[in-house]
PDB file of N, CA and C in Angstrom:
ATOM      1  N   UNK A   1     -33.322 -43.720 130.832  1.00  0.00           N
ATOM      2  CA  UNK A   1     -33.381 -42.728 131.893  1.00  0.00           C
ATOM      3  C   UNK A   1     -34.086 -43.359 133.085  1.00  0.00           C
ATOM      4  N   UNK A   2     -34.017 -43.370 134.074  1.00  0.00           N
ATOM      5  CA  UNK A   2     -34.078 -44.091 135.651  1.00  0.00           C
ATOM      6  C   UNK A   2     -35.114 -42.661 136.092  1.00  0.00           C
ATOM      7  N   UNK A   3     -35.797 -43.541 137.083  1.00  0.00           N
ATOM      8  CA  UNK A   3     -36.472 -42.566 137.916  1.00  0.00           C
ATOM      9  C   UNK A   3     -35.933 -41.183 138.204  1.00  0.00           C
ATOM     10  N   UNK A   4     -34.591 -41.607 138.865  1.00  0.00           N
ATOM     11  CA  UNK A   4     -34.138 -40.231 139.336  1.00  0.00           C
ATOM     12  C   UNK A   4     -33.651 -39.615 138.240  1.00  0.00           C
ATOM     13  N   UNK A   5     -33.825 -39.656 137.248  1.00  0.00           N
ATOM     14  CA  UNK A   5     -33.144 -38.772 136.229  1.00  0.00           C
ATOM     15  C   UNK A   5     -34.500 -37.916 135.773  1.00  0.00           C
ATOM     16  N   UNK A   6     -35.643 -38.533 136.457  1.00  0.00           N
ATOM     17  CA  UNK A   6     -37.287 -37.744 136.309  1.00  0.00           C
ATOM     18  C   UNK A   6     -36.557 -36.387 137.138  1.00  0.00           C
ATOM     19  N   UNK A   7     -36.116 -36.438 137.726  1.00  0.00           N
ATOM     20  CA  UNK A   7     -36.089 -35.234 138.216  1.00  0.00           C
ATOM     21  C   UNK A   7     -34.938 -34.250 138.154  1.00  0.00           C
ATOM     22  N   UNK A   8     -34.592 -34.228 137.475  1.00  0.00           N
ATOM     23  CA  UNK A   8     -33.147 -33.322 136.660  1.00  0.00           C
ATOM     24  C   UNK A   8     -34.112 -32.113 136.419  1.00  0.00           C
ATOM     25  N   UNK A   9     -33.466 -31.308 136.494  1.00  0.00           N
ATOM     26  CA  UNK A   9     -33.654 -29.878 136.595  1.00  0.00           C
ATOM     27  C   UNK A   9     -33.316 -29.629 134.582  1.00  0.00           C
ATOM     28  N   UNK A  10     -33.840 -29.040 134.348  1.00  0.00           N
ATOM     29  CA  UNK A  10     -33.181 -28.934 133.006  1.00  0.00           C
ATOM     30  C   UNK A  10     -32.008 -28.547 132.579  1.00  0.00           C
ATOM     31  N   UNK A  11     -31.461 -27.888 133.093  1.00  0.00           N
ATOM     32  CA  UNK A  11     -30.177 -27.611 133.021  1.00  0.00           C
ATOM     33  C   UNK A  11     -29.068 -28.772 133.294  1.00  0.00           C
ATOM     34  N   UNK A  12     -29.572 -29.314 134.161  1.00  0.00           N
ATOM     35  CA  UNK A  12     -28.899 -30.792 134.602  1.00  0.00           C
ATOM     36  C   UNK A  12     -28.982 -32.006 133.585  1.00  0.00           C
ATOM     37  N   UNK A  13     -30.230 -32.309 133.374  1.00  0.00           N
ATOM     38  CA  UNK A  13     -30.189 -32.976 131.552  1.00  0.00           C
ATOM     39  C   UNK A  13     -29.505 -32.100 130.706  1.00  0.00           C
ATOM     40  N   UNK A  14     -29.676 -30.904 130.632  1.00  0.00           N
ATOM     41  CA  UNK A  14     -28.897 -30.662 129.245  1.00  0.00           C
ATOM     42  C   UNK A  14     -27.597 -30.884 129.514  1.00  0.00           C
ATOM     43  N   UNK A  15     -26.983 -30.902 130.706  1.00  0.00           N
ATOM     44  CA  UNK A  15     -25.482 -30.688 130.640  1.00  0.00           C
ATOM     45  C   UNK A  15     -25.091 -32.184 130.371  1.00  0.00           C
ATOM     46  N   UNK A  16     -25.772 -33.045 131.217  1.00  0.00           N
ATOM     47  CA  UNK A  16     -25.924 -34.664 130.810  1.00  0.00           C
ATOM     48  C   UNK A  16     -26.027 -35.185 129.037  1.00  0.00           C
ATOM     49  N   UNK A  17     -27.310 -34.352 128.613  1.00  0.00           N
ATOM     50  CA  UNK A  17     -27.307 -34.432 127.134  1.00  0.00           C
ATOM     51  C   UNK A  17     -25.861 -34.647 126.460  1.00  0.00           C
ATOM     52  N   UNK A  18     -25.147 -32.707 126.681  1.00  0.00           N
ATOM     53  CA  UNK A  18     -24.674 -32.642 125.859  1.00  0.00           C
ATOM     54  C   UNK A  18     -22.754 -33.363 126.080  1.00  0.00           C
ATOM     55  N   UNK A  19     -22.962 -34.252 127.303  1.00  0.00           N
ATOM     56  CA  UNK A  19     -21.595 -34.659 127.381  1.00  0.00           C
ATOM     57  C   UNK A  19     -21.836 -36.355 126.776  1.00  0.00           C
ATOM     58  N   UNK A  20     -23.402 -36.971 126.833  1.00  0.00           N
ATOM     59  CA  UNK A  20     -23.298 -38.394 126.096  1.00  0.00           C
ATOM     60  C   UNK A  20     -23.115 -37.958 124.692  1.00  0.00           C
ATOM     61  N   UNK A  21     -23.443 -36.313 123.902  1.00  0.00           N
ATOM     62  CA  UNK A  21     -23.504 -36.528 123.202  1.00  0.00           C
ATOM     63  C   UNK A  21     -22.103 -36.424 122.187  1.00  0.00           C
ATOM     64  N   UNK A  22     -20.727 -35.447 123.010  1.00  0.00           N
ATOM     65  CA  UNK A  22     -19.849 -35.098 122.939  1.00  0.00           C
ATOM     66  C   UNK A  22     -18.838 -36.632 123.331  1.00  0.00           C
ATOM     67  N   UNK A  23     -19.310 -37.604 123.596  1.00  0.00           N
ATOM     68  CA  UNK A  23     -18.605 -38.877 124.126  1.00  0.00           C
ATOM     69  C   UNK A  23     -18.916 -39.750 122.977  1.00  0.00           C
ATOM     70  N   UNK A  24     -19.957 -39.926 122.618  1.00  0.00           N
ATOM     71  CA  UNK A  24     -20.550 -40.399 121.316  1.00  0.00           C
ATOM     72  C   UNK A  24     -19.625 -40.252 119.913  1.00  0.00           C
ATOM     73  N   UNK A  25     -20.026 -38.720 119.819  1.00  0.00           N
ATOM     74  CA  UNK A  25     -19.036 -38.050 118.242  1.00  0.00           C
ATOM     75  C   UNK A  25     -17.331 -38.445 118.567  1.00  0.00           C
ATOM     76  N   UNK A  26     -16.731 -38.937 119.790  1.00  0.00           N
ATOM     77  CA  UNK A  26     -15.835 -38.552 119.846  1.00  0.00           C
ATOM     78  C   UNK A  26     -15.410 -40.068 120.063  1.00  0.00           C
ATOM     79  N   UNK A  27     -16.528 -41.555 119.617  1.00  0.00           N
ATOM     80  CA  UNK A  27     -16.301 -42.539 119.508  1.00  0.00           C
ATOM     81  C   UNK A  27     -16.171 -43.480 120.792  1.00  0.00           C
ATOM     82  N   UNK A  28     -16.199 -42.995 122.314  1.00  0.00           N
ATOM     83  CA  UNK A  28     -15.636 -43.174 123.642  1.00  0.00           C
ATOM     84  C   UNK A  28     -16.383 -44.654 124.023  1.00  0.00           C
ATOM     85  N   UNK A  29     -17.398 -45.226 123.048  1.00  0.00           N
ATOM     86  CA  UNK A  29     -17.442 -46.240 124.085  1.00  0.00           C
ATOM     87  C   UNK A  29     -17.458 -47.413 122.822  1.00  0.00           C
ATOM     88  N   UNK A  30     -17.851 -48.556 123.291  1.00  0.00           N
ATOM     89  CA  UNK A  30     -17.851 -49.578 122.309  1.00  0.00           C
ATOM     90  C   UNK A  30     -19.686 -49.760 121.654  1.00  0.00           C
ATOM     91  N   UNK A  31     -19.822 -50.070 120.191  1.00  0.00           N
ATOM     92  CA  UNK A  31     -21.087 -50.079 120.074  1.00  0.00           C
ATOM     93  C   UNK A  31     -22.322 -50.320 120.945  1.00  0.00           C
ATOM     94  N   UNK A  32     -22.115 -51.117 122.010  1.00  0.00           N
ATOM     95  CA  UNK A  32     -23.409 -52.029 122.981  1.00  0.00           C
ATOM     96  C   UNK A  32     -23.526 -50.833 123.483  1.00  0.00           C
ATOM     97  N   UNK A  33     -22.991 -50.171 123.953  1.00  0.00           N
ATOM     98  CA  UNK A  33     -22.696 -49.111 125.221  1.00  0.00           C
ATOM     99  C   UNK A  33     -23.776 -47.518 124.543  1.00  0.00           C
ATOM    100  N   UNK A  34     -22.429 -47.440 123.144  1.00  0.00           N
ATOM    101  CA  UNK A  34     -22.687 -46.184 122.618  1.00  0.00           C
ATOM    102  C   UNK A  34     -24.467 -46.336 122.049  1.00  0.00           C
ATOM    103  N   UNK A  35     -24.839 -47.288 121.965  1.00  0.00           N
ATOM    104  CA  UNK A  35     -26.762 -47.590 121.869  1.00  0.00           C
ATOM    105  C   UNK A  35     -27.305 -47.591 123.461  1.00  0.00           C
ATOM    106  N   UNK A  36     -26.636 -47.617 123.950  1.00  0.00           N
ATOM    107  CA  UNK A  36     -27.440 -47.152 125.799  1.00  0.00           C
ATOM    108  C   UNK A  36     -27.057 -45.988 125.382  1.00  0.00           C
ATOM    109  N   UNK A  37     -26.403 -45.250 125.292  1.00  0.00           N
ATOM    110  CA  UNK A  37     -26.057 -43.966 125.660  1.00  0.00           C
ATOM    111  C   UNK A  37     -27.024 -43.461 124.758  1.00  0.00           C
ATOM    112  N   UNK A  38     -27.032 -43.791 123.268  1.00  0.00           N
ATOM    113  CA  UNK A  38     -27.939 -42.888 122.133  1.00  0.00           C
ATOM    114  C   UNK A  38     -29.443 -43.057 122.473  1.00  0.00           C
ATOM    115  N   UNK A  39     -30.103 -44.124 123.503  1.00  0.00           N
ATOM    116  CA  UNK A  39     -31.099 -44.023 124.113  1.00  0.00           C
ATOM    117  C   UNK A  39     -31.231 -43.261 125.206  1.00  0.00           C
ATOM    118  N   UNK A  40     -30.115 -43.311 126.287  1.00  0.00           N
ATOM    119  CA  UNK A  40     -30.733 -42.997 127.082  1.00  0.00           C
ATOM    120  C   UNK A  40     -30.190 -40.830 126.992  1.00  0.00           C
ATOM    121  N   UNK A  41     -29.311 -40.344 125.747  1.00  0.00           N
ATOM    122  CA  UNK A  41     -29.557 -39.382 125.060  1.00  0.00           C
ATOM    123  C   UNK A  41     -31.200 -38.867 124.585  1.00  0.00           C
ATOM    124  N   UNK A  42     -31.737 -39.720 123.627  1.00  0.00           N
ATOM    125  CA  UNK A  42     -33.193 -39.685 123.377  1.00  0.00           C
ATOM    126  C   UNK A  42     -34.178 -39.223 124.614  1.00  0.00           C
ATOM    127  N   UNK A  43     -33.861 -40.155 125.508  1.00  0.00           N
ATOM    128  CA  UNK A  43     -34.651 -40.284 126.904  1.00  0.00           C
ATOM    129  C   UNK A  43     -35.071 -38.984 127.486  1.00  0.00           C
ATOM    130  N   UNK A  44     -33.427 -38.236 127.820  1.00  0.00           N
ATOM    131  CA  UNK A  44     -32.767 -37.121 127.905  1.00  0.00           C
ATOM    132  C   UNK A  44     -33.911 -35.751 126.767  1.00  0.00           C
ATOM    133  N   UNK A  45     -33.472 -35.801 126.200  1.00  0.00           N
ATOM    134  CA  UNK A  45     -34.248 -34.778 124.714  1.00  0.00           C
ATOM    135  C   UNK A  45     -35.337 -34.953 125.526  1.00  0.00           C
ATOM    136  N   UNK A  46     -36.428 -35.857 125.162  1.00  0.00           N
ATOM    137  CA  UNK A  46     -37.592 -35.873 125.593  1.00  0.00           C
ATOM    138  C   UNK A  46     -38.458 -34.971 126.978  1.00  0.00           C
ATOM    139  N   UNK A  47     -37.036 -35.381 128.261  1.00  0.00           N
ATOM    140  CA  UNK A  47     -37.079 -34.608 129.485  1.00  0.00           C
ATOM    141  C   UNK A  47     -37.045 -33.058 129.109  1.00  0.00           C
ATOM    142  N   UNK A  48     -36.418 -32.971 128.786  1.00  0.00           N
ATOM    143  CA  UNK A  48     -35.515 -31.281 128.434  1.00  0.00           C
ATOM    144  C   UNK A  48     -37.308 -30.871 127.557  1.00  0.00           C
ATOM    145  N   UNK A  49     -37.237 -31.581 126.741  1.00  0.00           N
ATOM    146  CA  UNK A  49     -38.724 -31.149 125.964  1.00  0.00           C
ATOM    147  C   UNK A  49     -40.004 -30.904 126.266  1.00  0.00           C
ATOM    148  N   UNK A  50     -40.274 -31.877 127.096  1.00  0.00           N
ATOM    149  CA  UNK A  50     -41.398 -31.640 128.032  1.00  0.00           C
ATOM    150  C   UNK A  50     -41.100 -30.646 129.160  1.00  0.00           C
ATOM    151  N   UNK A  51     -40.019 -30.405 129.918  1.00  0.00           N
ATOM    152  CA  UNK A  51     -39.710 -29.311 130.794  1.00  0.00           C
ATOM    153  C   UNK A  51     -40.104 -28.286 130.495  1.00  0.00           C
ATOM    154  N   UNK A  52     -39.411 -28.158 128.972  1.00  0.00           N
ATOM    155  CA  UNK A  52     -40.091 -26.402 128.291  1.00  0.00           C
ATOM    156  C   UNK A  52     -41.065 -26.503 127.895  1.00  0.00           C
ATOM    157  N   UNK A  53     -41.736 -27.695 127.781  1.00  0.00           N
ATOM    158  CA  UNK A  53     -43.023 -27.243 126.917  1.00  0.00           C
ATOM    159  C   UNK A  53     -43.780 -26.717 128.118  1.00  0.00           C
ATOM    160  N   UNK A  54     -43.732 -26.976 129.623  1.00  0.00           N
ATOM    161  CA  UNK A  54     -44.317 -26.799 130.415  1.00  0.00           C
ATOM    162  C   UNK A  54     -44.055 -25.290 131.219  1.00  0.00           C
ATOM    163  N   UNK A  55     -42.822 -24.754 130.966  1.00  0.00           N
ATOM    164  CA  UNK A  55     -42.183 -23.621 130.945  1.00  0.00           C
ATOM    165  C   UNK A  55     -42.865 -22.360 130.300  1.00  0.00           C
ATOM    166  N   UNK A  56     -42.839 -22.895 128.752  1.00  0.00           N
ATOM    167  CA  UNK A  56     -43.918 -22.254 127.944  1.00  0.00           C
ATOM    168  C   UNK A  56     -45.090 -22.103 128.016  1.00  0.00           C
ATOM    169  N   UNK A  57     -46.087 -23.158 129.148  1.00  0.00           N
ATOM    170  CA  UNK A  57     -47.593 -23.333 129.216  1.00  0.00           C
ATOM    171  C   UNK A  57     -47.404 -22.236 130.302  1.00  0.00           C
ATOM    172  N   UNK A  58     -46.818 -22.172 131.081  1.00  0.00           N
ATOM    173  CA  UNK A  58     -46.313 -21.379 132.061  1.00  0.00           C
ATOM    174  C   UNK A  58     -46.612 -19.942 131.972  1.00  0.00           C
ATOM    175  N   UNK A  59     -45.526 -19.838 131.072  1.00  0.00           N
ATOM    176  CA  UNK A  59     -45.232 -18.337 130.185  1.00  0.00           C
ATOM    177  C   UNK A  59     -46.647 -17.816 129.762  1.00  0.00           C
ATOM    178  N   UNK A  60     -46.856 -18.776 128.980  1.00  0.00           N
ATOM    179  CA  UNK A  60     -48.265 -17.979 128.352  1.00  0.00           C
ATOM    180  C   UNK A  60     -49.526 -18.031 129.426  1.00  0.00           C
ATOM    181  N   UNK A  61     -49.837 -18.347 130.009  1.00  0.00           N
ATOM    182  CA  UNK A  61     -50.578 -18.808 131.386  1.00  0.00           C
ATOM    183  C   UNK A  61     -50.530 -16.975 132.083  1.00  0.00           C
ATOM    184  N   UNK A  62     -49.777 -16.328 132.397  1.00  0.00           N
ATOM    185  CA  UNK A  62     -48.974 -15.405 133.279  1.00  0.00           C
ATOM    186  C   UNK A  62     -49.822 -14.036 132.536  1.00  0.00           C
ATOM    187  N   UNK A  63     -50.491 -13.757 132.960  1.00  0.00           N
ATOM    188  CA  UNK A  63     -51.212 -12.113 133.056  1.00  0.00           C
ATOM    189  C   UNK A  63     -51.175 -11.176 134.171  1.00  0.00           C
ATOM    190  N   UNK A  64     -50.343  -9.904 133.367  1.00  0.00           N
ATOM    191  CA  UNK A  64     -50.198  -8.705 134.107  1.00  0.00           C
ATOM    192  C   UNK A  64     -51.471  -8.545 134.623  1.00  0.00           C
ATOM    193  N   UNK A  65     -51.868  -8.268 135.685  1.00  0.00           N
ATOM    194  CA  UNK A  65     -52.866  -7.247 136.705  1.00  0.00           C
ATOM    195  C   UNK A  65     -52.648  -6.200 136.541  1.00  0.00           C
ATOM    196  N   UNK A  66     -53.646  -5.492 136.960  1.00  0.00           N
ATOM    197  CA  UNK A  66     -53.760  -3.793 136.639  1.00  0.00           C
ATOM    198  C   UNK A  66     -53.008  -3.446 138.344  1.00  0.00           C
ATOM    199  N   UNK A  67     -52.465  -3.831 139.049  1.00  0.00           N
ATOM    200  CA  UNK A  67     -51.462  -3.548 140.040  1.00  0.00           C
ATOM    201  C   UNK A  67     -49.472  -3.927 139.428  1.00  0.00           C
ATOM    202  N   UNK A  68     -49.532  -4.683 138.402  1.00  0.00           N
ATOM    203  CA  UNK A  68     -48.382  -4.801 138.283  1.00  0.00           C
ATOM    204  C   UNK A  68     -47.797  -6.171 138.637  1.00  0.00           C
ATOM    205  N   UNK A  69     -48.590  -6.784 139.375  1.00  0.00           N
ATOM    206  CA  UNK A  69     -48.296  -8.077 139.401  1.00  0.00           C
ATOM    207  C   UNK A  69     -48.686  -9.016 138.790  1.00  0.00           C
ATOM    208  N   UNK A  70     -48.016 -10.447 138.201  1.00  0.00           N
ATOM    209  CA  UNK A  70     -48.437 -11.061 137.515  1.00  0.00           C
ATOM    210  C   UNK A  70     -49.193 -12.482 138.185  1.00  0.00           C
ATOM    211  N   UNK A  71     -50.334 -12.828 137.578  1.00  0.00           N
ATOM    212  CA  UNK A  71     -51.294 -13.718 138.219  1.00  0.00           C
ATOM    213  C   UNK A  71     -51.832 -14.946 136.781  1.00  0.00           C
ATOM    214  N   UNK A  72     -51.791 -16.063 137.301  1.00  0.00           N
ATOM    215  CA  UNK A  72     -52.184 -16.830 136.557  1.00  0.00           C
ATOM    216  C   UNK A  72     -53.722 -16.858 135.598  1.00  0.00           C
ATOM    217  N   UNK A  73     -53.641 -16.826 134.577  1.00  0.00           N
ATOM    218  CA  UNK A  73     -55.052 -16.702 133.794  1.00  0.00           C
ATOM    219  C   UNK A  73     -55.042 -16.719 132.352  1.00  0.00           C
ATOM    220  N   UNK A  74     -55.863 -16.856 132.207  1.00  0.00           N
ATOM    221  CA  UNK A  74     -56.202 -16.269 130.354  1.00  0.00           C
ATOM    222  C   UNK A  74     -55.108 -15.504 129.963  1.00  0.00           C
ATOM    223  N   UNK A  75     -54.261 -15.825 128.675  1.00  0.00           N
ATOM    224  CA  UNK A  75     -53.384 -14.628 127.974  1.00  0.00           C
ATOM    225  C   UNK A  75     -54.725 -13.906 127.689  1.00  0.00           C
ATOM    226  N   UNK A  76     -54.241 -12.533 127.566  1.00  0.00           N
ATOM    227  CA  UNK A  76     -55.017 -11.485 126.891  1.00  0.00           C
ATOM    228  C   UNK A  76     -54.571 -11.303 125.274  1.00  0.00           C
ATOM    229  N   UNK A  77     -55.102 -11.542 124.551  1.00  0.00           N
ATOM    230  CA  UNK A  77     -54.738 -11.039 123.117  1.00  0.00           C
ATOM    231  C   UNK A  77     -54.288  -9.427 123.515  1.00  0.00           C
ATOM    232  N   UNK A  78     -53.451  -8.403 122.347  1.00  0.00           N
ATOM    233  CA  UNK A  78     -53.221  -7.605 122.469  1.00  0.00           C
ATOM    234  C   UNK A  78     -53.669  -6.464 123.189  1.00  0.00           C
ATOM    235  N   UNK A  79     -53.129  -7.415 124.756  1.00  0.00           N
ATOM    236  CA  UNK A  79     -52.883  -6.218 125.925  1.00  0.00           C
ATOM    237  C   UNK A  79     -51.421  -6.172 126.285  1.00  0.00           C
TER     238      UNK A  79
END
């Protein structure tokens, strides 16, 4: 994965993901190749993985205010 592939949107790796990985099963390149691709697949996963994990730090990060809006802070246990 190349610099600019640091910045793929996740949706953009996954769609990338899932066409090395659909080119792969479907035999399309010659071994040398299809091992760049199953790396730079890996590479790929990894991006997509860390995206959400940061998505998720995100998510849980996000507390309702007593106005209704949501503001960064402490989850509240069962509020």
């Amino acid at each position: 994965m190349s610099e600019d592939d640091e910045s793929l949107t996740f949706e953009e790796a996954m769609k990338r993901l899932e066409r090395i990985v659909a080119d792969l099963e479907a035999g399309n390149y010659p071994l040398a190749e299809s091992l760049q691709k199953f790396e730079e697949g890996i590479a790929l996963g990894k991006h997509c993985r860390a995206l959400l994990e940061r998505a998720d730090l995100r998510v849980r990060t996000l507390v309702e205010a007593p106005d209704g809006t949501f503001q960064e802070g402490e989850a509240l246990d069962g509020e």
